[in-house]
C-alpha atoms as a PDB file:
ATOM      1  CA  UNK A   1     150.958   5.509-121.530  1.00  0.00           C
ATOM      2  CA  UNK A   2     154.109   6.995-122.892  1.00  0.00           C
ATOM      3  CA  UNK A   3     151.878  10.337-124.244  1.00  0.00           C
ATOM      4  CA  UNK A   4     150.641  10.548-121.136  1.00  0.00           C
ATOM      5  CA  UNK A   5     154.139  11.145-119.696  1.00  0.00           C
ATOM      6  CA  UNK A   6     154.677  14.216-122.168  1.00  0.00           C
ATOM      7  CA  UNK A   7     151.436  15.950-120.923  1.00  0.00           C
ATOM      8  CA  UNK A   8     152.766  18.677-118.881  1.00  0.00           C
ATOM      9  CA  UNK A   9     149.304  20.810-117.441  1.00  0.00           C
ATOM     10  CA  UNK A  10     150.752  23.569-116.170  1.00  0.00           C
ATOM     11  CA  UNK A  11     152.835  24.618-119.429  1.00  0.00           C
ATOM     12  CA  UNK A  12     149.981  23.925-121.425  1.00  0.00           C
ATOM     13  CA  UNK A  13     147.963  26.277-119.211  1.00  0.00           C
ATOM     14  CA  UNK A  14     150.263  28.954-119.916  1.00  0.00           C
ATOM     15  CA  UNK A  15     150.558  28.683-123.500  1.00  0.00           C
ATOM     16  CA  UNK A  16     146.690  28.317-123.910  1.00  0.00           C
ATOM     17  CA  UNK A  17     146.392  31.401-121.722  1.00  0.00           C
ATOM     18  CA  UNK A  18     148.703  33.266-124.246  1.00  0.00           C
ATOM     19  CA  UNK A  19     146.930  31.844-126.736  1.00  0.00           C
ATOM     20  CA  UNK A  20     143.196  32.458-126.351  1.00  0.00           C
ATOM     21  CA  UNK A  21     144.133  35.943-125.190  1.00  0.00           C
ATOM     22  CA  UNK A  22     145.577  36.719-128.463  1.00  0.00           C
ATOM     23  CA  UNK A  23     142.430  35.210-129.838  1.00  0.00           C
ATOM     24  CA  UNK A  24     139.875  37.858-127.917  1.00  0.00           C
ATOM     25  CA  UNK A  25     138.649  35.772-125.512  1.00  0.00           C
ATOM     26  CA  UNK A  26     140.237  36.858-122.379  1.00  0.00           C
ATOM     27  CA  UNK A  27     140.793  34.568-119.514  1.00  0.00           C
ATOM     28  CA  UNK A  28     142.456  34.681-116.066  1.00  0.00           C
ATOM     29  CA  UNK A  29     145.333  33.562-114.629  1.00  0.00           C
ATOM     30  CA  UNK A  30     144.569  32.326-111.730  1.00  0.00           C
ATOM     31  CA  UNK A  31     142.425  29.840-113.444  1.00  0.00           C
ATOM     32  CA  UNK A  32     144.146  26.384-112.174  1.00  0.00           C
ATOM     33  CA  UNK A  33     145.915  24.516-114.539  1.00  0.00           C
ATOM     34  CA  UNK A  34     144.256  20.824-114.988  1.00  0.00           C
ATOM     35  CA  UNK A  35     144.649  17.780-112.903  1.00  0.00           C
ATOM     36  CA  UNK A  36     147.283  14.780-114.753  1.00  0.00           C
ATOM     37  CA  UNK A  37     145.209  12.795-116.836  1.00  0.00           C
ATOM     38  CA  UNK A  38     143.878   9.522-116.949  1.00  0.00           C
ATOM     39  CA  UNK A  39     143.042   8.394-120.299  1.00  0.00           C
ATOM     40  CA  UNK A  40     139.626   6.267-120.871  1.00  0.00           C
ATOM     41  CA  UNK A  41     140.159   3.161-123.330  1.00  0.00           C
ATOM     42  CA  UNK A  42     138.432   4.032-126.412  1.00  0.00           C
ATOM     43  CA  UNK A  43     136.056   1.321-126.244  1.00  0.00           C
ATOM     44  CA  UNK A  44     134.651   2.802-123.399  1.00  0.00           C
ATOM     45  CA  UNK A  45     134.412   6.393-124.853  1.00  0.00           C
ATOM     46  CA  UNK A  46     133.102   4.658-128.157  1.00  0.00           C
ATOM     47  CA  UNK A  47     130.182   3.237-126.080  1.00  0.00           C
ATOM     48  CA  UNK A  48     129.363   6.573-124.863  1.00  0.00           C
ATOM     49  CA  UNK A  49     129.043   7.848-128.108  1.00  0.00           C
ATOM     50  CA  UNK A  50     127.040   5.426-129.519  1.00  0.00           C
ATOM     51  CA  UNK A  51     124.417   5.654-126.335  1.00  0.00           C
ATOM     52  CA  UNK A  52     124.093   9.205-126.745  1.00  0.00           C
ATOM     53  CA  UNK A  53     123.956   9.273-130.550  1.00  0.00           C
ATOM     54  CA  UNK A  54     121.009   6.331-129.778  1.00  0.00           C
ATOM     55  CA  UNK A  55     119.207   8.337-127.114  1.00  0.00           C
ATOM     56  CA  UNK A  56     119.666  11.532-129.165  1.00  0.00           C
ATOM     57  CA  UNK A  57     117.325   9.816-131.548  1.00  0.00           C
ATOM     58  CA  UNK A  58     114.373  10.051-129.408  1.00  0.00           C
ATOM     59  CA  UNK A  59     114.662  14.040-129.496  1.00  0.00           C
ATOM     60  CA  UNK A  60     114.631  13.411-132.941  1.00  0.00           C
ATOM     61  CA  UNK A  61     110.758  11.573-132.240  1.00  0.00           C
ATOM     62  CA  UNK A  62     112.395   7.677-132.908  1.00  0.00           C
ATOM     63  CA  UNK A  63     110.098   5.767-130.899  1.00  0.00           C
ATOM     64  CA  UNK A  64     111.376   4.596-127.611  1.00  0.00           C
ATOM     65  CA  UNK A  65     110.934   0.981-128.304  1.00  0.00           C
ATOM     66  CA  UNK A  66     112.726   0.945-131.448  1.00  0.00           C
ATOM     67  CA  UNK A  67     115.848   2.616-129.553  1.00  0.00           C
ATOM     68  CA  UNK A  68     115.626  -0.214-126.883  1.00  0.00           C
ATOM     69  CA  UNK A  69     115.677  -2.584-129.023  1.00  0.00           C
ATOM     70  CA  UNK A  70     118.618  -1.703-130.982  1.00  0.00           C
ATOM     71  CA  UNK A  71     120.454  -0.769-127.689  1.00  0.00           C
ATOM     72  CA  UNK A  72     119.904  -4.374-126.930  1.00  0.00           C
ATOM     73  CA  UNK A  73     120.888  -6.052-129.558  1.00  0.00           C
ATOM     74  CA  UNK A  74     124.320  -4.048-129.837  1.00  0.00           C
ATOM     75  CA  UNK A  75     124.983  -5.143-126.370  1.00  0.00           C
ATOM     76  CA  UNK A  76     124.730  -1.346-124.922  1.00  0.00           C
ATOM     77  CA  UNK A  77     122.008  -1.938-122.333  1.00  0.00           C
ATOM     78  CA  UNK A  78     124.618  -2.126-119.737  1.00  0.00           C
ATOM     79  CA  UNK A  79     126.234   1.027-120.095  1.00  0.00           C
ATOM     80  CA  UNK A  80     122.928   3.089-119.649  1.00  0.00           C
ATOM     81  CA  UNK A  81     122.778   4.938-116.543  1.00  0.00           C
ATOM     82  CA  UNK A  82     119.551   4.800-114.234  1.00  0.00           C
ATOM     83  CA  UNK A  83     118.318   8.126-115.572  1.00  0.00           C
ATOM     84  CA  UNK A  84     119.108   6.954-119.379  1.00  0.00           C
ATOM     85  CA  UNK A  85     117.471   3.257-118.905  1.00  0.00           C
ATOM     86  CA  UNK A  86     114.518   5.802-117.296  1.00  0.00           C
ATOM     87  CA  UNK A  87     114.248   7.222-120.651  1.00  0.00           C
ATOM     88  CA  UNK A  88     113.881   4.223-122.753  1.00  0.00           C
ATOM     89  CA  UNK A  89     110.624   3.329-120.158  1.00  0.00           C
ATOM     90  CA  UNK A  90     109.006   6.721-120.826  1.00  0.00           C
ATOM     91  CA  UNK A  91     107.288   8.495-123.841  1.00  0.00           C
ATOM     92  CA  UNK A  92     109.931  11.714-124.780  1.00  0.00           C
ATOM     93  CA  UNK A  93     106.669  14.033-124.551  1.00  0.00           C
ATOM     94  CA  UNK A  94     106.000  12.635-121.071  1.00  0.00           C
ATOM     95  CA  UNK A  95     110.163  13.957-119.840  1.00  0.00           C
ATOM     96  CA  UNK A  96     110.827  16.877-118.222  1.00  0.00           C
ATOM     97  CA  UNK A  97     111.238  19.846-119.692  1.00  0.00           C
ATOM     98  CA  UNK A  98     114.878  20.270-118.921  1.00  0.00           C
ATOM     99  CA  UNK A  99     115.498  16.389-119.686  1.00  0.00           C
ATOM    100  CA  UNK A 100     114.248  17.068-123.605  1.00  0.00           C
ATOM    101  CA  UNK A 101     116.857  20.175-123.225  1.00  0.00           C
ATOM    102  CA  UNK A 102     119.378  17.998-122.233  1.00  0.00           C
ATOM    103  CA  UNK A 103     118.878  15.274-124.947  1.00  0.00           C
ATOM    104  CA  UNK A 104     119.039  17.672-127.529  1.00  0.00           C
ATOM    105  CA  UNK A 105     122.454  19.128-126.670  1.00  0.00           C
ATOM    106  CA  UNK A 106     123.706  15.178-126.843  1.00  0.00           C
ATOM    107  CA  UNK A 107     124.123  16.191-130.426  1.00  0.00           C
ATOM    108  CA  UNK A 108     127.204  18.469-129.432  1.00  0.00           C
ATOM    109  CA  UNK A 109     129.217  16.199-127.216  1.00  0.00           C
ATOM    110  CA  UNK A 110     128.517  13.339-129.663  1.00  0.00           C
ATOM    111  CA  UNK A 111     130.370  16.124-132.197  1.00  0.00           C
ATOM    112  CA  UNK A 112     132.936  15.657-129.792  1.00  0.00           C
ATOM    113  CA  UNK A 113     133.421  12.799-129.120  1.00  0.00           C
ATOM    114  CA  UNK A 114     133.821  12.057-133.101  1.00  0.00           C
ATOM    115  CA  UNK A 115     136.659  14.926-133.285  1.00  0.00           C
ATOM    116  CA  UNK A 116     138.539  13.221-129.738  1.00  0.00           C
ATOM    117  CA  UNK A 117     137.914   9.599-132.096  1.00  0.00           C
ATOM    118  CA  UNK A 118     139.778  11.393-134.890  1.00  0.00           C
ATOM    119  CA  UNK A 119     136.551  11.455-137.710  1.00  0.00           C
ATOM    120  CA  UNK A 120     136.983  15.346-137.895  1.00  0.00           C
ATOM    121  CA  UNK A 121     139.086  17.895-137.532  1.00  0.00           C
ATOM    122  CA  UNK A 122     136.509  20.926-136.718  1.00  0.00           C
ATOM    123  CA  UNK A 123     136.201  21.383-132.747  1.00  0.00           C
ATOM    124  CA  UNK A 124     135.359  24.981-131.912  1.00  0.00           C
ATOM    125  CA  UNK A 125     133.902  27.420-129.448  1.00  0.00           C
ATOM    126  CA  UNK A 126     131.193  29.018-130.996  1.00  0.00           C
ATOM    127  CA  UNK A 127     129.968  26.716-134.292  1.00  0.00           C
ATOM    128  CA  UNK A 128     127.434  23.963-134.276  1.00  0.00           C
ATOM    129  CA  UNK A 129     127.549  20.353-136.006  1.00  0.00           C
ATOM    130  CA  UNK A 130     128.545  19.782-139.152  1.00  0.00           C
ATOM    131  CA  UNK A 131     125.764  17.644-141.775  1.00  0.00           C
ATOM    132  CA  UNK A 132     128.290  15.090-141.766  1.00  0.00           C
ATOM    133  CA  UNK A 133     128.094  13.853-138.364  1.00  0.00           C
ATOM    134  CA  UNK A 134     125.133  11.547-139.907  1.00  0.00           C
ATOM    135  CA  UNK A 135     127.894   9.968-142.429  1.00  0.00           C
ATOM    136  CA  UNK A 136     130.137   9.027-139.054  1.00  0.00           C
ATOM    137  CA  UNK A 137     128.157   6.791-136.980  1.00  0.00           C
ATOM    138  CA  UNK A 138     125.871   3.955-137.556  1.00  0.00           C
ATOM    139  CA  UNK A 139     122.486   4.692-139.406  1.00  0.00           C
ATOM    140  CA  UNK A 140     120.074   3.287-136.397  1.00  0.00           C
ATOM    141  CA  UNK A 141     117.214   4.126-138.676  1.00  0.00           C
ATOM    142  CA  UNK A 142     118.706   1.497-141.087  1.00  0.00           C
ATOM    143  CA  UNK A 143     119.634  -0.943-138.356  1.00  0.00           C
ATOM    144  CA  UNK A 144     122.796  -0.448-138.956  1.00  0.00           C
ATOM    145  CA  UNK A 145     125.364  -2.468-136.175  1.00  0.00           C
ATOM    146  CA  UNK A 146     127.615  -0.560-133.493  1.00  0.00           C
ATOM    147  CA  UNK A 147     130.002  -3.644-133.484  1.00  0.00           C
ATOM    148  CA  UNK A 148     132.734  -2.300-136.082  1.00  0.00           C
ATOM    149  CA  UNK A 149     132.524   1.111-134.798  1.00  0.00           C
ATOM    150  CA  UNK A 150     133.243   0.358-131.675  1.00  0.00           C
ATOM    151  CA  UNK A 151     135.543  -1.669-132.037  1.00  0.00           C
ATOM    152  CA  UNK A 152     137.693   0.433-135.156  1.00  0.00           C
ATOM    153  CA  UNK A 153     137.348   3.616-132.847  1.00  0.00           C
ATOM    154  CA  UNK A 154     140.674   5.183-131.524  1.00  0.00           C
ATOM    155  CA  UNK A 155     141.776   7.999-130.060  1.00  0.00           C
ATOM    156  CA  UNK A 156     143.869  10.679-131.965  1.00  0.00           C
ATOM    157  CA  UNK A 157     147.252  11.940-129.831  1.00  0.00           C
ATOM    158  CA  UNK A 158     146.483  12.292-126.407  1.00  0.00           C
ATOM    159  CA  UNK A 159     148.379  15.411-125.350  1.00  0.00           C
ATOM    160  CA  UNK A 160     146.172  16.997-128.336  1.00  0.00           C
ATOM    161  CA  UNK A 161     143.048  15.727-126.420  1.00  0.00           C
ATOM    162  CA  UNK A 162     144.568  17.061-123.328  1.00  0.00           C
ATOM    163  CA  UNK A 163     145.404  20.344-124.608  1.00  0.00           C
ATOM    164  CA  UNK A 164     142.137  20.642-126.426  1.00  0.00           C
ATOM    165  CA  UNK A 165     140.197  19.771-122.640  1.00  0.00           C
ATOM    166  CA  UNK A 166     142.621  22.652-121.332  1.00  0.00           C
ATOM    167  CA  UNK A 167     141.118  25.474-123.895  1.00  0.00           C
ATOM    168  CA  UNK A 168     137.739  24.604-123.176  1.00  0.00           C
ATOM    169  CA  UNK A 169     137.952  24.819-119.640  1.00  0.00           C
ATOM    170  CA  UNK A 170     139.340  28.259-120.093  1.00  0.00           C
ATOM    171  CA  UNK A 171     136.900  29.031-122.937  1.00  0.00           C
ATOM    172  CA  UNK A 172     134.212  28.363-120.608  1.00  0.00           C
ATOM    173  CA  UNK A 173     135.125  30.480-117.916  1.00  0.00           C
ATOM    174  CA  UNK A 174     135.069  33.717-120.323  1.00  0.00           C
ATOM    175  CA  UNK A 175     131.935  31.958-121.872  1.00  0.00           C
ATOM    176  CA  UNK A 176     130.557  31.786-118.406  1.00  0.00           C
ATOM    177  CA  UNK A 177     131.802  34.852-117.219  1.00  0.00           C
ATOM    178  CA  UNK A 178     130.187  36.430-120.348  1.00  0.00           C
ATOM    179  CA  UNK A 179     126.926  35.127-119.304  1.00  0.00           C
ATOM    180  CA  UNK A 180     126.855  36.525-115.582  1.00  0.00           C
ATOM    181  CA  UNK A 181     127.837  39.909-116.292  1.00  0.00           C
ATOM    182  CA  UNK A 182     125.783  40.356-119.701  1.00  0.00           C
ATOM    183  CA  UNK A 183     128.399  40.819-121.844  1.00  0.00           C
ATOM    184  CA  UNK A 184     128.512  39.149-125.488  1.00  0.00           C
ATOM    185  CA  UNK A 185     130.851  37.558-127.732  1.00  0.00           C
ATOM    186  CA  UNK A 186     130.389  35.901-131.158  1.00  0.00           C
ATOM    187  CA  UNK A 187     133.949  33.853-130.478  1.00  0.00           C
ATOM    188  CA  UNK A 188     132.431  31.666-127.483  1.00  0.00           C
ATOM    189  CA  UNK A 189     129.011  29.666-127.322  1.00  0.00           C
ATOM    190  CA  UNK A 190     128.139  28.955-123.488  1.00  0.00           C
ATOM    191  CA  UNK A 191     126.109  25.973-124.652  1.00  0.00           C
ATOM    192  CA  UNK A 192     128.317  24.274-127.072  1.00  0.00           C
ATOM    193  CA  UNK A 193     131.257  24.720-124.927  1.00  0.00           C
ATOM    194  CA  UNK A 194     129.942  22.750-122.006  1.00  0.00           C
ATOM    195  CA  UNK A 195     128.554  20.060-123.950  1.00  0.00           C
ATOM    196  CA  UNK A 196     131.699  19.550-125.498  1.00  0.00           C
ATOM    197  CA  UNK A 197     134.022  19.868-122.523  1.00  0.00           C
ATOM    198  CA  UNK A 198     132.021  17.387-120.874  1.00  0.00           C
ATOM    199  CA  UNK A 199     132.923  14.903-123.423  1.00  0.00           C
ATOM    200  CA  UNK A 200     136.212  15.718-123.719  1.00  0.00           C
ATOM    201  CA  UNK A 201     136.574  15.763-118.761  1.00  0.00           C
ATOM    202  CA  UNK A 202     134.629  12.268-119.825  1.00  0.00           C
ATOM    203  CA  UNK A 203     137.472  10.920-122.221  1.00  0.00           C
ATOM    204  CA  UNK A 204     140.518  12.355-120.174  1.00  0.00           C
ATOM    205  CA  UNK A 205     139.242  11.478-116.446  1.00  0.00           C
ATOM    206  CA  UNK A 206     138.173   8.225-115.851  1.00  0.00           C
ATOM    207  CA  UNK A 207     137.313   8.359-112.644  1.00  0.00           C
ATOM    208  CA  UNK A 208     133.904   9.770-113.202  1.00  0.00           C
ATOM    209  CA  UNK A 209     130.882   8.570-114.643  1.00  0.00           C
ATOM    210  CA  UNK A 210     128.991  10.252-117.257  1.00  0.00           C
ATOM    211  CA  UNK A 211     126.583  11.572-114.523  1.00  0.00           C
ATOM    212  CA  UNK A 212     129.172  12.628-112.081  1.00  0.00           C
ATOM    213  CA  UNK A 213     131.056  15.093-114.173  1.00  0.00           C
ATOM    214  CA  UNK A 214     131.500  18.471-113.382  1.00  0.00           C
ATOM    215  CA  UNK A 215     131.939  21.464-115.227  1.00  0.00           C
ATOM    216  CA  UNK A 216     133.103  23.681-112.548  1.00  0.00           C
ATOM    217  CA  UNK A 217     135.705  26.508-113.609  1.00  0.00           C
END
């Protein structure tokens, strides 16, 4: 794609360097600048919003069957992975521990993936989701369909996305960093950082699956 084209990683490493810097959160600069991109279709990244938001709902103590059901009959089923079509087959108190972790921080890259789909304009470091997230995506609770979301869901500019992708990962090394050597700052969020990245490596690489991402720095 012609956007695609004007994506240049290794200036937009250097100017998000500068720019984070400036910001307090200090990064390094041997950090590599990203891989080109390979843009997902937004149907694809639509339908991985929509699962999560779905699955998300079981953290939120929908039962399991009703979230199967309404997976199937928005055609989603397919797109599951083993371990998600494992969680429509078992009772949420019966997951692991770290699995119920892991479903509630859907919430954060499905905050993501709304901002990447253009329905907000608030992606940060270091503040959760907004109320309105509810307003964005179907009402499953009501029934509602995933057809017209799906398929009115586009991306906003891709060298945006890109450069967006290209602050996190930096983000997330300081965030990281933080973490390791016990230091603390209210301008990063280790959490909500890697959540989001990982939507945002899912939308610009699409080479991995949803399960095979990783969030290396």
């Amino acid at each position: 794609m012609w956007s695609q084209k004007k994506i240049k990683p290794e200036k937009i490493k250097d100017r998000n360097t500068k720019q984070l810097r400036s910001s307090g959160i200090k990064v390094i600069e041997h950090l590599p600048y990203l891989d080109n991109p390979e843009f997902r279709e937004p149907k694809e990244i639509a339908h991985r919003m929509i699962i999560l938001t779905a699955l998300f709902q079981l953290h939120l103590k929908a039962p399991k069957d009703i979230i199967k059901k309404w997976l199937e009959e928005n055609g989603l089923i397919p797109y599951l992975n083993k371990d998600e079509l494992g969680y429509l087959e078992t009772e949420y108190f019966q997951l692991p521990e770290q699995t119920q972790i892991d479903m509630y921080w859907f919430v954060e890259a499905i905050w993501a993936f709304a901002w990447i789909g253009g329905l907000h304009n608030n992606l940060t470091f270091n503040t959760g989701v907004e109320d309105s997230l509810a307003t964005l995506i179907p009402n499953i609770a009501k029934n509602e369909p995933a057809e017209k979301f799906i398929s009115d869901f586009k991306l906003r500019n891709q060298v945006e996305i890109f450069e967006t992708l290209d602050k996190f990962y930096r983000a997330h090394w300081f965030a990281r960093n933080n973490h390791l050597t016990g230091k603390k700052s209210d301008k990063v969020d280790l959490d909500i950082i890697m959540e989001r990245r990982k939507a945002l490596e899912f939308t610009v690489y699409k080479e991995f699956d949803w399960d095979e991402i990783s969030l290396d720095t």
